[in-house]
PDB file of N, CA and C in Angstrom:
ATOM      1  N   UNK A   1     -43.002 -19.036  16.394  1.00  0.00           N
ATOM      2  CA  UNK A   1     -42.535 -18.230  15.287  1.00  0.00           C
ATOM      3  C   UNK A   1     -41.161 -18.742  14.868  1.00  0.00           C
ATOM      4  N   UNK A   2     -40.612 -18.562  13.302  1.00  0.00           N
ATOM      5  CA  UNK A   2     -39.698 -19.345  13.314  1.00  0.00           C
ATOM      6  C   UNK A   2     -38.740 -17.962  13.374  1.00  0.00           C
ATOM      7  N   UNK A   3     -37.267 -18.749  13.576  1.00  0.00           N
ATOM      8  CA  UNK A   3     -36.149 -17.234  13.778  1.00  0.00           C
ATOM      9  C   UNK A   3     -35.843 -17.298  12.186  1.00  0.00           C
ATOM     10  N   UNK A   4     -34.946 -16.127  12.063  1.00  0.00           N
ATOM     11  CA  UNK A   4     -33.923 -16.003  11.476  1.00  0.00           C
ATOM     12  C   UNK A   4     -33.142 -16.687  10.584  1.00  0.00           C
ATOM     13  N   UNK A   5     -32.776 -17.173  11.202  1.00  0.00           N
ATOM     14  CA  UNK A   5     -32.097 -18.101  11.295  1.00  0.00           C
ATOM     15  C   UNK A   5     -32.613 -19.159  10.266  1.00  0.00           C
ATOM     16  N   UNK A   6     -33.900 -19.693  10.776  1.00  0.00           N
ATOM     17  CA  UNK A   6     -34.323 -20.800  10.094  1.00  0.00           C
ATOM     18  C   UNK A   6     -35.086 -20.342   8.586  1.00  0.00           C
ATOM     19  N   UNK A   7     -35.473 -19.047   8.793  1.00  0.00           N
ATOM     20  CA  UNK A   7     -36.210 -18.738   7.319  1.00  0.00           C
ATOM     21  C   UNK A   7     -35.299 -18.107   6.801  1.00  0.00           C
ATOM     22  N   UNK A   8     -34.038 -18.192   6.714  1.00  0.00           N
ATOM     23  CA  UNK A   8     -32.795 -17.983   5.948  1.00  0.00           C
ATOM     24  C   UNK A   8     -32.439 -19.233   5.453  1.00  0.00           C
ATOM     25  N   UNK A   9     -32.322 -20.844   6.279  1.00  0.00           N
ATOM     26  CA  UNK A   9     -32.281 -22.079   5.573  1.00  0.00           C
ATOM     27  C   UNK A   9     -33.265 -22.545   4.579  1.00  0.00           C
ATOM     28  N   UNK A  10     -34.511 -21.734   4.868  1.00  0.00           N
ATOM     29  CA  UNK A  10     -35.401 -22.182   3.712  1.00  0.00           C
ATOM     30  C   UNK A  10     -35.406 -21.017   2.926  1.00  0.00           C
ATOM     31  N   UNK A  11     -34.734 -20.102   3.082  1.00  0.00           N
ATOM     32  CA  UNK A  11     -34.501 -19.417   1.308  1.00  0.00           C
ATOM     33  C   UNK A  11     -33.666 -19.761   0.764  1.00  0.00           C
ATOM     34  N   UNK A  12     -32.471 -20.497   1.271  1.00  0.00           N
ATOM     35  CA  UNK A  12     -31.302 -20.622   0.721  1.00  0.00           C
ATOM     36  C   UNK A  12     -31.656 -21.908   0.155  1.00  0.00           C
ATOM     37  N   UNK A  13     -32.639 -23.120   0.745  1.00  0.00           N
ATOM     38  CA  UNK A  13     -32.703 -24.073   0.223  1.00  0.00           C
ATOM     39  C   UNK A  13     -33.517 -23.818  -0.721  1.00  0.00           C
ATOM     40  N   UNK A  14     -34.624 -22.896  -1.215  1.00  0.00           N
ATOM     41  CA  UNK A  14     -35.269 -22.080  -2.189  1.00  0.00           C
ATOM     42  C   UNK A  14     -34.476 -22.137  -3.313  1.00  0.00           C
ATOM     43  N   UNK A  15     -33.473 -21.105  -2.574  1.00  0.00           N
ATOM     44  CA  UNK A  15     -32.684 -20.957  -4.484  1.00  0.00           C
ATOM     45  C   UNK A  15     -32.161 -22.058  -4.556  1.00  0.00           C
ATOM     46  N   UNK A  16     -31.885 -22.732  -3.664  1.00  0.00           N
ATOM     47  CA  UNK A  16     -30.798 -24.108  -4.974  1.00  0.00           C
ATOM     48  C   UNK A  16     -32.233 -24.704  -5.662  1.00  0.00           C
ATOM     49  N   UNK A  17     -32.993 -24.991  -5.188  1.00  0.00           N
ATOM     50  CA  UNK A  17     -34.438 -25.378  -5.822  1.00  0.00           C
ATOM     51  C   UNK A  17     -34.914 -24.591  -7.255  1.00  0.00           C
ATOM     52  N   UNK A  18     -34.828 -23.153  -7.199  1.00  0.00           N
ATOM     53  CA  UNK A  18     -35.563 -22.348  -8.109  1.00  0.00           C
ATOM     54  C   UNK A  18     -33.676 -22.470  -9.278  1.00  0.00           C
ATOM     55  N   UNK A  19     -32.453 -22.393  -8.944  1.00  0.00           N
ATOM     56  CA  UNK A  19     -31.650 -22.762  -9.614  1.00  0.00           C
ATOM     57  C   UNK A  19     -31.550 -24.241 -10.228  1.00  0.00           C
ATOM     58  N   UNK A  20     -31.986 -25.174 -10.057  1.00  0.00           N
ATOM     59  CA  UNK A  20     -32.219 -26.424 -10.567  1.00  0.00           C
ATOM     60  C   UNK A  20     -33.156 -26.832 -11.306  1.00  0.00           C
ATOM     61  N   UNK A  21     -34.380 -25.908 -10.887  1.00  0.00           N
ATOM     62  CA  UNK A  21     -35.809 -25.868 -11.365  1.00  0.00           C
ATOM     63  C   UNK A  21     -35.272 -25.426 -13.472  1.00  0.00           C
ATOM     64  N   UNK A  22     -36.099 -26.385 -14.325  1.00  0.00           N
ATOM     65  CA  UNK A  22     -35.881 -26.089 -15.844  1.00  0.00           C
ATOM     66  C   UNK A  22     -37.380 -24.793 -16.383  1.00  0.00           C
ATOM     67  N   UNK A  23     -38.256 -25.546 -16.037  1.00  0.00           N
ATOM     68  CA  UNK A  23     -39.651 -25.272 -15.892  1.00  0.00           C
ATOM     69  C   UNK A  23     -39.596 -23.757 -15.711  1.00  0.00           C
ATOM     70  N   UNK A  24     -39.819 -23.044 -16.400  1.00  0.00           N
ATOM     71  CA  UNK A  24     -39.760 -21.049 -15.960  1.00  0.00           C
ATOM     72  C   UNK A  24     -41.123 -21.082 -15.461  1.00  0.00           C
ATOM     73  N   UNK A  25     -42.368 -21.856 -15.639  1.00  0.00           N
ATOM     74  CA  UNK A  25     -43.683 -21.691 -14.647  1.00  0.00           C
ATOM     75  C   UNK A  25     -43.393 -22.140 -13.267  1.00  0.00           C
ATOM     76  N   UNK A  26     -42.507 -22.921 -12.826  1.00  0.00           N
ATOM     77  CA  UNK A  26     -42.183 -23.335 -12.154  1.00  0.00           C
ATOM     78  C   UNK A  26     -41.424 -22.664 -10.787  1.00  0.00           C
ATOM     79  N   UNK A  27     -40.458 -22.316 -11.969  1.00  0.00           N
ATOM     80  CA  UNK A  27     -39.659 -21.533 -11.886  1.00  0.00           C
ATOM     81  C   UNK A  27     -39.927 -20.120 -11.282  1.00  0.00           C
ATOM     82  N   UNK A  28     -41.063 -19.340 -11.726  1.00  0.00           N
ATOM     83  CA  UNK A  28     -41.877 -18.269 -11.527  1.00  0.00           C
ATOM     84  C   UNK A  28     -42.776 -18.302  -9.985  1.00  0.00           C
ATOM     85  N   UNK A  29     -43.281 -19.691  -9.520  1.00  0.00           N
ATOM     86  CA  UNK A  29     -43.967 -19.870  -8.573  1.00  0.00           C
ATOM     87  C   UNK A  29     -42.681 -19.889  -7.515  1.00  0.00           C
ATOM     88  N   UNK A  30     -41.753 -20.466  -7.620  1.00  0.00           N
ATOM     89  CA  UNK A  30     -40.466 -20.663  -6.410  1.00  0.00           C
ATOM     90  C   UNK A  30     -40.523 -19.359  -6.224  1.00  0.00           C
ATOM     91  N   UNK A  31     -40.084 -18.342  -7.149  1.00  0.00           N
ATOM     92  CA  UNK A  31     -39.488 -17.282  -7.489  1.00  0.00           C
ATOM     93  C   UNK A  31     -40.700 -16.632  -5.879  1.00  0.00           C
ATOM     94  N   UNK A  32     -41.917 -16.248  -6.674  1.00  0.00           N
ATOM     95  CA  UNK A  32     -43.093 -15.607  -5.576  1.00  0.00           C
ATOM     96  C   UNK A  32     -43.235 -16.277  -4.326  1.00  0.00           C
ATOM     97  N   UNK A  33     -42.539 -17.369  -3.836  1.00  0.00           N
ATOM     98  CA  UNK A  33     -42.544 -17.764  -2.447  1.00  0.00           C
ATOM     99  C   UNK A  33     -41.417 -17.716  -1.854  1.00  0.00           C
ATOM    100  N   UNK A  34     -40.323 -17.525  -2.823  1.00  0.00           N
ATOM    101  CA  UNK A  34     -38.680 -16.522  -2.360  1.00  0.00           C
ATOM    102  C   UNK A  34     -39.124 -15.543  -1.155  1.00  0.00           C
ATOM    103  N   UNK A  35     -39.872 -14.454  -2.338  1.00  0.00           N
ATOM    104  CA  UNK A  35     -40.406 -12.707  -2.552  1.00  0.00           C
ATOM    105  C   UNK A  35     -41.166 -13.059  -1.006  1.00  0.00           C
ATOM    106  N   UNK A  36     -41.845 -13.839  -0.787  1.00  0.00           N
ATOM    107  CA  UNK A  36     -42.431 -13.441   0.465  1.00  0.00           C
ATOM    108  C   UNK A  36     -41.795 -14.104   1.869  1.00  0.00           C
ATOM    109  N   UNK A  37     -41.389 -15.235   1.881  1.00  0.00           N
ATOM    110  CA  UNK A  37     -40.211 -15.521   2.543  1.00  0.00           C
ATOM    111  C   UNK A  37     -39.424 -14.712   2.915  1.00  0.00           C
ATOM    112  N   UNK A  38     -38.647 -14.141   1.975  1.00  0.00           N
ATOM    113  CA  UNK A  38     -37.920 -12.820   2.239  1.00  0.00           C
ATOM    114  C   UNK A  38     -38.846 -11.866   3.093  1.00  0.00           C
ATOM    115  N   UNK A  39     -39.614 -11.661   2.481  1.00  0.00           N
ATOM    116  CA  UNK A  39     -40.172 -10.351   3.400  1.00  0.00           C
ATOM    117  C   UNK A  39     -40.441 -11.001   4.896  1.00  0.00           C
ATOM    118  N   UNK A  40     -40.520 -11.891   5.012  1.00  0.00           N
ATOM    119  CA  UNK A  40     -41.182 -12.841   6.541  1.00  0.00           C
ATOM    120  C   UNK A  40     -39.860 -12.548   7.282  1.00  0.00           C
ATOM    121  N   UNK A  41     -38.584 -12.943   6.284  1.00  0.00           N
ATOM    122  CA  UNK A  41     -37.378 -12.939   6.711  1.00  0.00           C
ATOM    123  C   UNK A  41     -36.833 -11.138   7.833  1.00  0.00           C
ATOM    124  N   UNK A  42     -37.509 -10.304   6.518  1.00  0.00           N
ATOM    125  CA  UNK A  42     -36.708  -8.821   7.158  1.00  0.00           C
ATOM    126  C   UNK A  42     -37.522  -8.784   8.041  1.00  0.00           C
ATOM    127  N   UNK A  43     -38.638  -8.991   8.482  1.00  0.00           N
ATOM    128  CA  UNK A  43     -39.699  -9.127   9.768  1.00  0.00           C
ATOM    129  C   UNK A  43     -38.630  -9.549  10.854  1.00  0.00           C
ATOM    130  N   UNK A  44     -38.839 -10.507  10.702  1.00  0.00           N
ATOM    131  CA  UNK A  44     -38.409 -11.577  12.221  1.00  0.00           C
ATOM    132  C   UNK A  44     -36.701 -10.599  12.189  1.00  0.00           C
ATOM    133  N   UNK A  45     -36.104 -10.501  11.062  1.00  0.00           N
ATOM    134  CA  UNK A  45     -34.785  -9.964  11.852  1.00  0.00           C
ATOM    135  C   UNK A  45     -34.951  -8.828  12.618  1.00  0.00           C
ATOM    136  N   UNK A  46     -35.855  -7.801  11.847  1.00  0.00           N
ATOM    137  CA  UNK A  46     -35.734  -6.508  12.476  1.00  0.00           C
ATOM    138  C   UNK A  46     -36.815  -6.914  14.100  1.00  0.00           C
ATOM    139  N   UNK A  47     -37.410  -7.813  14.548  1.00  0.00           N
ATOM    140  CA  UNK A  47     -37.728  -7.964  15.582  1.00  0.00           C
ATOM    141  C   UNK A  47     -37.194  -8.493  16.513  1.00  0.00           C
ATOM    142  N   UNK A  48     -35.953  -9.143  15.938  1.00  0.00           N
ATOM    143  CA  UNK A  48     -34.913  -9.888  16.737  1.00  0.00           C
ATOM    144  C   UNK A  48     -33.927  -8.314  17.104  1.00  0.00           C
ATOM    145  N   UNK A  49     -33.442  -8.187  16.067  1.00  0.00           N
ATOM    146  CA  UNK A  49     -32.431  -6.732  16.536  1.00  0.00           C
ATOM    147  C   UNK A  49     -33.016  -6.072  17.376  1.00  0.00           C
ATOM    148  N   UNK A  50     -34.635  -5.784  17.120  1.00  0.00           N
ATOM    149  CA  UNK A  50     -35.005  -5.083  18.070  1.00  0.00           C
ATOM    150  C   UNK A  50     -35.122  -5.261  19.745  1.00  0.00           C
ATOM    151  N   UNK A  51     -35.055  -6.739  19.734  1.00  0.00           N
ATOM    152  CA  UNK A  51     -34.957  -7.244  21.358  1.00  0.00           C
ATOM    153  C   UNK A  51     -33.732  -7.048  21.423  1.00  0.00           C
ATOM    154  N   UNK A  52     -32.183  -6.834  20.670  1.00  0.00           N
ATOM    155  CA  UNK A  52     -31.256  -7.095  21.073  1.00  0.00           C
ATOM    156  C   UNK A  52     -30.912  -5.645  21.235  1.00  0.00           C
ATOM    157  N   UNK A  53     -31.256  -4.658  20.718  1.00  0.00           N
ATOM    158  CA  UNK A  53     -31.039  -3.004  20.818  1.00  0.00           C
ATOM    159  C   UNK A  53     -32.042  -3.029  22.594  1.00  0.00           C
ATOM    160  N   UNK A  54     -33.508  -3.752  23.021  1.00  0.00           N
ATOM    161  CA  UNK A  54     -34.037  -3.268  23.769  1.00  0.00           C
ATOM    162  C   UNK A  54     -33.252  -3.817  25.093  1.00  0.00           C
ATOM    163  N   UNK A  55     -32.275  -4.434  25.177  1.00  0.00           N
ATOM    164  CA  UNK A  55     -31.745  -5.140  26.625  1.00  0.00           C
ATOM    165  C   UNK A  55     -30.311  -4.128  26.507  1.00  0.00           C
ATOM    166  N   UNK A  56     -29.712  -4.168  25.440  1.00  0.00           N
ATOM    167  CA  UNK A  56     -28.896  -3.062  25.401  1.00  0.00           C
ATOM    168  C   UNK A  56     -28.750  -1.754  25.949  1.00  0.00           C
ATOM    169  N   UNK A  57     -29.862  -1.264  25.656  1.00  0.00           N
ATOM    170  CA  UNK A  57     -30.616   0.345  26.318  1.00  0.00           C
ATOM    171  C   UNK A  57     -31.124   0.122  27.581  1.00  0.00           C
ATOM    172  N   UNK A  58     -31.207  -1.668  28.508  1.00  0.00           N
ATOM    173  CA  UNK A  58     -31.198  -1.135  30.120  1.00  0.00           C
ATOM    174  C   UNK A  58     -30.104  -1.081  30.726  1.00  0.00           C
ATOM    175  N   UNK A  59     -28.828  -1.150  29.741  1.00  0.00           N
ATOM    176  CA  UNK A  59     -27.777  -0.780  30.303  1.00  0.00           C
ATOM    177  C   UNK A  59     -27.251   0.310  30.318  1.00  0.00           C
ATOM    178  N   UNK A  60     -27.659   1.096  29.362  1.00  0.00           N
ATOM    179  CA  UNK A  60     -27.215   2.426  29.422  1.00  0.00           C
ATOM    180  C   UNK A  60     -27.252   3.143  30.859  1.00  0.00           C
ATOM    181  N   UNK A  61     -26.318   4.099  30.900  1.00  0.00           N
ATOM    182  CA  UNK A  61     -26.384   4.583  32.186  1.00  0.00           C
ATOM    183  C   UNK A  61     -26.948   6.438  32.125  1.00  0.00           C
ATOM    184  N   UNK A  62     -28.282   6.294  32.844  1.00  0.00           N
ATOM    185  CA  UNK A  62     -29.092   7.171  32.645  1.00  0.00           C
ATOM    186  C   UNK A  62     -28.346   9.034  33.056  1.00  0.00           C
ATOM    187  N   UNK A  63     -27.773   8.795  33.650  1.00  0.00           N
ATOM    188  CA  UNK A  63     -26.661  10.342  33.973  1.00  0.00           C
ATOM    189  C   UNK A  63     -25.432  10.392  33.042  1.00  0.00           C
ATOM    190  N   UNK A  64     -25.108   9.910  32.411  1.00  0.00           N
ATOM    191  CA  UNK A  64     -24.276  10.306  30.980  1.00  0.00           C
ATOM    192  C   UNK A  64     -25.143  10.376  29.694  1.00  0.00           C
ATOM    193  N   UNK A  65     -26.602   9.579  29.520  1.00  0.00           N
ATOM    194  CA  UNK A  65     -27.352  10.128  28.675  1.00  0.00           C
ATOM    195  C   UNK A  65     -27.645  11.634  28.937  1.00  0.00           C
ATOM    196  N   UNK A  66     -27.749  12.172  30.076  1.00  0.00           N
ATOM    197  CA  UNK A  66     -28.528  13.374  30.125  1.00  0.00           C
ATOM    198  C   UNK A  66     -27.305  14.067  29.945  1.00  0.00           C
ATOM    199  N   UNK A  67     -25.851  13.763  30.487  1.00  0.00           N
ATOM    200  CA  UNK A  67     -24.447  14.834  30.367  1.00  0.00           C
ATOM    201  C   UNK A  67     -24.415  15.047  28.668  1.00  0.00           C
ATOM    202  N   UNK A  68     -24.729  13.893  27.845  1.00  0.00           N
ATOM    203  CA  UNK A  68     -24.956  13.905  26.664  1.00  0.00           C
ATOM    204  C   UNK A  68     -26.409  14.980  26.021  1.00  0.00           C
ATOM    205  N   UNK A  69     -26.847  14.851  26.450  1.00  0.00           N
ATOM    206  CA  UNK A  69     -28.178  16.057  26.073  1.00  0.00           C
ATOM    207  C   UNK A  69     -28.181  16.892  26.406  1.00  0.00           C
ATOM    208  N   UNK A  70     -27.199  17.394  27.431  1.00  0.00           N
ATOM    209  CA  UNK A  70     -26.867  18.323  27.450  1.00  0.00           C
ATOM    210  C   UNK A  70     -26.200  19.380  26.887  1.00  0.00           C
ATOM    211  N   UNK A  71     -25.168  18.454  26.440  1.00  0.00           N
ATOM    212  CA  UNK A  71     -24.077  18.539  25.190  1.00  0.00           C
ATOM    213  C   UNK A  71     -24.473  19.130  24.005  1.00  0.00           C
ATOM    214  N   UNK A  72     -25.409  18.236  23.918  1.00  0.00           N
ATOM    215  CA  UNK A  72     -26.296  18.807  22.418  1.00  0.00           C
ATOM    216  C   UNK A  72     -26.819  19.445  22.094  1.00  0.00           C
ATOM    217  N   UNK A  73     -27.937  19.947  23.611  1.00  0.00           N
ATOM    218  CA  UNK A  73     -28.404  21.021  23.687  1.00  0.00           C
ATOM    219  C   UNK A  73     -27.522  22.578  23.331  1.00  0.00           C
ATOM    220  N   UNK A  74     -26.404  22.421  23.995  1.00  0.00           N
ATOM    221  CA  UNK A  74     -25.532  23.404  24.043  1.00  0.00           C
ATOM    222  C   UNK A  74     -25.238  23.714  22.643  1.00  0.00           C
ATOM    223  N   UNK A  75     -24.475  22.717  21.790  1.00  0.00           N
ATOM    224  CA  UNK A  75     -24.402  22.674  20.533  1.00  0.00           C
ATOM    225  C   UNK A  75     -25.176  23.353  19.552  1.00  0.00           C
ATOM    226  N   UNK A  76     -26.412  22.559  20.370  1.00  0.00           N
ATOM    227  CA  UNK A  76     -27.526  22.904  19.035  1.00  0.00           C
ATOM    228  C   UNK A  76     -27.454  24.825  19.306  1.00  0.00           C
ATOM    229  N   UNK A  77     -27.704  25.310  20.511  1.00  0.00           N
ATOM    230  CA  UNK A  77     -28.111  26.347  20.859  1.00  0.00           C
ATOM    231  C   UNK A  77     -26.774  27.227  19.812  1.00  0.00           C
ATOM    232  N   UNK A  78     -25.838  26.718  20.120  1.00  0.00           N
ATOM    233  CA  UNK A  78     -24.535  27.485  19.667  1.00  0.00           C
ATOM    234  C   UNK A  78     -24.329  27.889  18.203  1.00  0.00           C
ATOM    235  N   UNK A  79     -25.316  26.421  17.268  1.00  0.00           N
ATOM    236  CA  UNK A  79     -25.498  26.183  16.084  1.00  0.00           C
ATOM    237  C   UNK A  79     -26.651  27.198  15.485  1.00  0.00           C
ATOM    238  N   UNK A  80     -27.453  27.615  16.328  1.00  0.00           N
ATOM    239  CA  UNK A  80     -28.531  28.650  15.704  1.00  0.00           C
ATOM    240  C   UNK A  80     -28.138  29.976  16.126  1.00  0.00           C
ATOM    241  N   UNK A  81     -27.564  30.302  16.995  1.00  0.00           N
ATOM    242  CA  UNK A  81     -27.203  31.324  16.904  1.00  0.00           C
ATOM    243  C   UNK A  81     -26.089  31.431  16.167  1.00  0.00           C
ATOM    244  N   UNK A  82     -24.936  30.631  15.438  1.00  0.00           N
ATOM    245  CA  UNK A  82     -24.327  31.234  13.949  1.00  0.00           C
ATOM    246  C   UNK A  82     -25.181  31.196  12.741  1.00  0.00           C
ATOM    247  N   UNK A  83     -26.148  30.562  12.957  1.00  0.00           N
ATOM    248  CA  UNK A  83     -27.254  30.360  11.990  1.00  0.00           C
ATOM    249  C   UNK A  83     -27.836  31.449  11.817  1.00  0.00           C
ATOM    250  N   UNK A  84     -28.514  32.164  12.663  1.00  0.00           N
ATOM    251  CA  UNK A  84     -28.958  33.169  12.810  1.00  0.00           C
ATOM    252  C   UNK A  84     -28.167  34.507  12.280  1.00  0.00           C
ATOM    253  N   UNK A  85     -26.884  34.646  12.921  1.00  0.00           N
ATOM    254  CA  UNK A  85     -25.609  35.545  12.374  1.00  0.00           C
ATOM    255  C   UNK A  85     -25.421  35.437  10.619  1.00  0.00           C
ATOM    256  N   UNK A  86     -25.646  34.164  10.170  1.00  0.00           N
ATOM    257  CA  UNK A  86     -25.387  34.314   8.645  1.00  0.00           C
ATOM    258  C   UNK A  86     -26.688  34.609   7.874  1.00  0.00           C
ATOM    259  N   UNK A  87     -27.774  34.114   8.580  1.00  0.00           N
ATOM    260  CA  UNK A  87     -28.833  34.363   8.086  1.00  0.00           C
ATOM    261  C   UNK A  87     -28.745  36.306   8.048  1.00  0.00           C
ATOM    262  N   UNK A  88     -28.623  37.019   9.020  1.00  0.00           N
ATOM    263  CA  UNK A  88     -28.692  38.189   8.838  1.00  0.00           C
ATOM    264  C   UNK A  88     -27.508  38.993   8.015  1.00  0.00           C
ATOM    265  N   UNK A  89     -26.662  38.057   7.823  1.00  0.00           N
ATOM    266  CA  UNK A  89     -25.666  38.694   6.688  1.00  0.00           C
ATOM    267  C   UNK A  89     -26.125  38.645   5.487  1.00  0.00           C
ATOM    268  N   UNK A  90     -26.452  37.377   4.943  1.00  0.00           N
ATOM    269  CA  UNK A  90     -27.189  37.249   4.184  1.00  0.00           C
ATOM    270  C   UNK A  90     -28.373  38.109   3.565  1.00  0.00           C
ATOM    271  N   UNK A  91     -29.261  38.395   4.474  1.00  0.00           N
ATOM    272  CA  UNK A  91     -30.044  39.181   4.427  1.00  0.00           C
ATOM    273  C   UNK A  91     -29.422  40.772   4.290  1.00  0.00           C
ATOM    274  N   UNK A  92     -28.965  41.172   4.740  1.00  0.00           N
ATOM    275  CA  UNK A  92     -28.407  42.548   4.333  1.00  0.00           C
ATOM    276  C   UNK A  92     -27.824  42.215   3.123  1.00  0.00           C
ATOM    277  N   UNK A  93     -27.249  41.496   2.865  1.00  0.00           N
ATOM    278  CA  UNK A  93     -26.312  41.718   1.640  1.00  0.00           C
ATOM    279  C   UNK A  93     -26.923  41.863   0.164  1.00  0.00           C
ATOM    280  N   UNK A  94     -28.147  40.929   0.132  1.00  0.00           N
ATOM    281  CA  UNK A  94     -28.933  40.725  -0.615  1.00  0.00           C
ATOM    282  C   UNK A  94     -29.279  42.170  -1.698  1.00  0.00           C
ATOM    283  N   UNK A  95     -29.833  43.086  -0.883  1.00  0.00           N
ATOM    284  CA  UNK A  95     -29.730  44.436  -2.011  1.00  0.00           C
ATOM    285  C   UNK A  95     -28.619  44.592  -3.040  1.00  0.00           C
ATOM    286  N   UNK A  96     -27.349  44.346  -2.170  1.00  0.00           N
ATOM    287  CA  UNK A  96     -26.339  44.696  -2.885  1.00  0.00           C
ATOM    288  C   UNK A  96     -26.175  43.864  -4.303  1.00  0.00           C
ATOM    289  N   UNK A  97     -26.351  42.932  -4.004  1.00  0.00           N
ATOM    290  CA  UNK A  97     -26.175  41.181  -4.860  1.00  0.00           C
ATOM    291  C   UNK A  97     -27.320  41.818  -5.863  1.00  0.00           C
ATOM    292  N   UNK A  98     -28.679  42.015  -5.854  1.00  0.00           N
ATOM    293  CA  UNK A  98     -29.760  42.345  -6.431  1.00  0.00           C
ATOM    294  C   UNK A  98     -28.966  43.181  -7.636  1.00  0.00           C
ATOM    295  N   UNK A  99     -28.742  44.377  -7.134  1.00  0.00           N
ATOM    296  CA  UNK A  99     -28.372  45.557  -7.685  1.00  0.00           C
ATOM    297  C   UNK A  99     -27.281  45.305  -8.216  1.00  0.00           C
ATOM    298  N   UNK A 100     -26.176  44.372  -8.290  1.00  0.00           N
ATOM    299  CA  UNK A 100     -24.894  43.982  -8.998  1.00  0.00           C
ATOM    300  C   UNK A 100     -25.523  43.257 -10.249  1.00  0.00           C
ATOM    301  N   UNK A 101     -26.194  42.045 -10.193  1.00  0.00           N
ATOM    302  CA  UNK A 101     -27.141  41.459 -10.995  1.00  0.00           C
ATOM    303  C   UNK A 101     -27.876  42.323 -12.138  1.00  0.00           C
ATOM    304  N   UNK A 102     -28.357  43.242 -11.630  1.00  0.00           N
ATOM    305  CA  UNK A 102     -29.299  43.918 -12.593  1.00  0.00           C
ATOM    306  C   UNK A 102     -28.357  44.686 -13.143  1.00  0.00           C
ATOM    307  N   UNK A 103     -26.832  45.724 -12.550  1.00  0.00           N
ATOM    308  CA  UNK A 103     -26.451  46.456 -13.352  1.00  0.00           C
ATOM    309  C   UNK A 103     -25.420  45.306 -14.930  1.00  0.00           C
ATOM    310  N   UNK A 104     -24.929  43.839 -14.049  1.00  0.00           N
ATOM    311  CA  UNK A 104     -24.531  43.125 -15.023  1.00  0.00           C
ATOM    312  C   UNK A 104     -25.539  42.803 -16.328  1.00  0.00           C
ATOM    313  N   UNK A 105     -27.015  42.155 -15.667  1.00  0.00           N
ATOM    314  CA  UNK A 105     -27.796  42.759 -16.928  1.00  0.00           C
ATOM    315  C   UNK A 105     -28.257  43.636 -17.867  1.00  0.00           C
ATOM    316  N   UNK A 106     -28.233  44.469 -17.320  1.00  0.00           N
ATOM    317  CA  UNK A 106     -28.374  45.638 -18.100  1.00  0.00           C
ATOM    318  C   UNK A 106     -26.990  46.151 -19.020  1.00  0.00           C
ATOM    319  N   UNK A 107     -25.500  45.667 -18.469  1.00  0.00           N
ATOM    320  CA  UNK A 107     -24.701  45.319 -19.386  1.00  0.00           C
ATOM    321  C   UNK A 107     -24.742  44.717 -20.781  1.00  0.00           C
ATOM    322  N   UNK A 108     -25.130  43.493 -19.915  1.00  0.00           N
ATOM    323  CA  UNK A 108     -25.221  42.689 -20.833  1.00  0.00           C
ATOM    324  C   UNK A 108     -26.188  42.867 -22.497  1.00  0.00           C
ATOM    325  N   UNK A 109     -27.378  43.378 -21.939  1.00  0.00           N
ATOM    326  CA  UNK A 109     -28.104  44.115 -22.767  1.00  0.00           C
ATOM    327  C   UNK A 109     -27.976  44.995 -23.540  1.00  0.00           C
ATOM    328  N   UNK A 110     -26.866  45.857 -23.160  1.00  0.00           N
ATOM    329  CA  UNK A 110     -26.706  47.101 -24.181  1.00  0.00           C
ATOM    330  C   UNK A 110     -25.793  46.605 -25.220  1.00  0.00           C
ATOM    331  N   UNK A 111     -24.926  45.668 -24.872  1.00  0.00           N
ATOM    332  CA  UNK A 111     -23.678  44.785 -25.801  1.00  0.00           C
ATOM    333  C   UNK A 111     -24.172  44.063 -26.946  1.00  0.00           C
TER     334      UNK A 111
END
């Protein structure tokens, strides 16, 4: 398989080609073997990053991931229960808001 690396030298040698190229039929065919090149290109990188993210993550050290999820857990928990608190303010208040609304309309209406 080729890297990176190398199907980046043959796009780059592409465009000076499709930039030199006079011919717009020509021109048009470079163009559609750019378009897929490229795409060959975001392939192989994102499979390269991906070996370089997967040797990365056997270093992680597995008891500060979990002190970390823990963390979050806590967070999150802390985060729904104010969630919850505004949600029920909200909710009560709502009549009031309703009934302000309608008496402003009904203002508005008689004017």
């Amino acid at each position: 398989m080729l890297s990176s690396k190398d199907l980046n030298t043959c796009i780059e040698n592409l465009t000076a080609l499709i930039n030199a190229e006079k011919d717009n039929d020509k021109k048009k065919l470079l163009i559609e073997i750019g378009f897929i090149l490229k795409q060959e290109y975001d392939l192989v990188s994102a499979k390269e990053e991906r070996g370089k993210i997967d040797t990365k993550n056997s270093k992680f050290d597995v008891k500060l991931l979990l002190e970390d999820n823990k963390q979050l857990f806590m967070e999150n928990e802390k985060l729904l229960t104010q969630n919850m608190s505004l949600k029920k303010i909200i909710d009560d208040n709502i009549p009031q808001i309703r009934e302000m609304y309608e008496n402003i309309l009904s203002l508005t209406q008689t004017l």
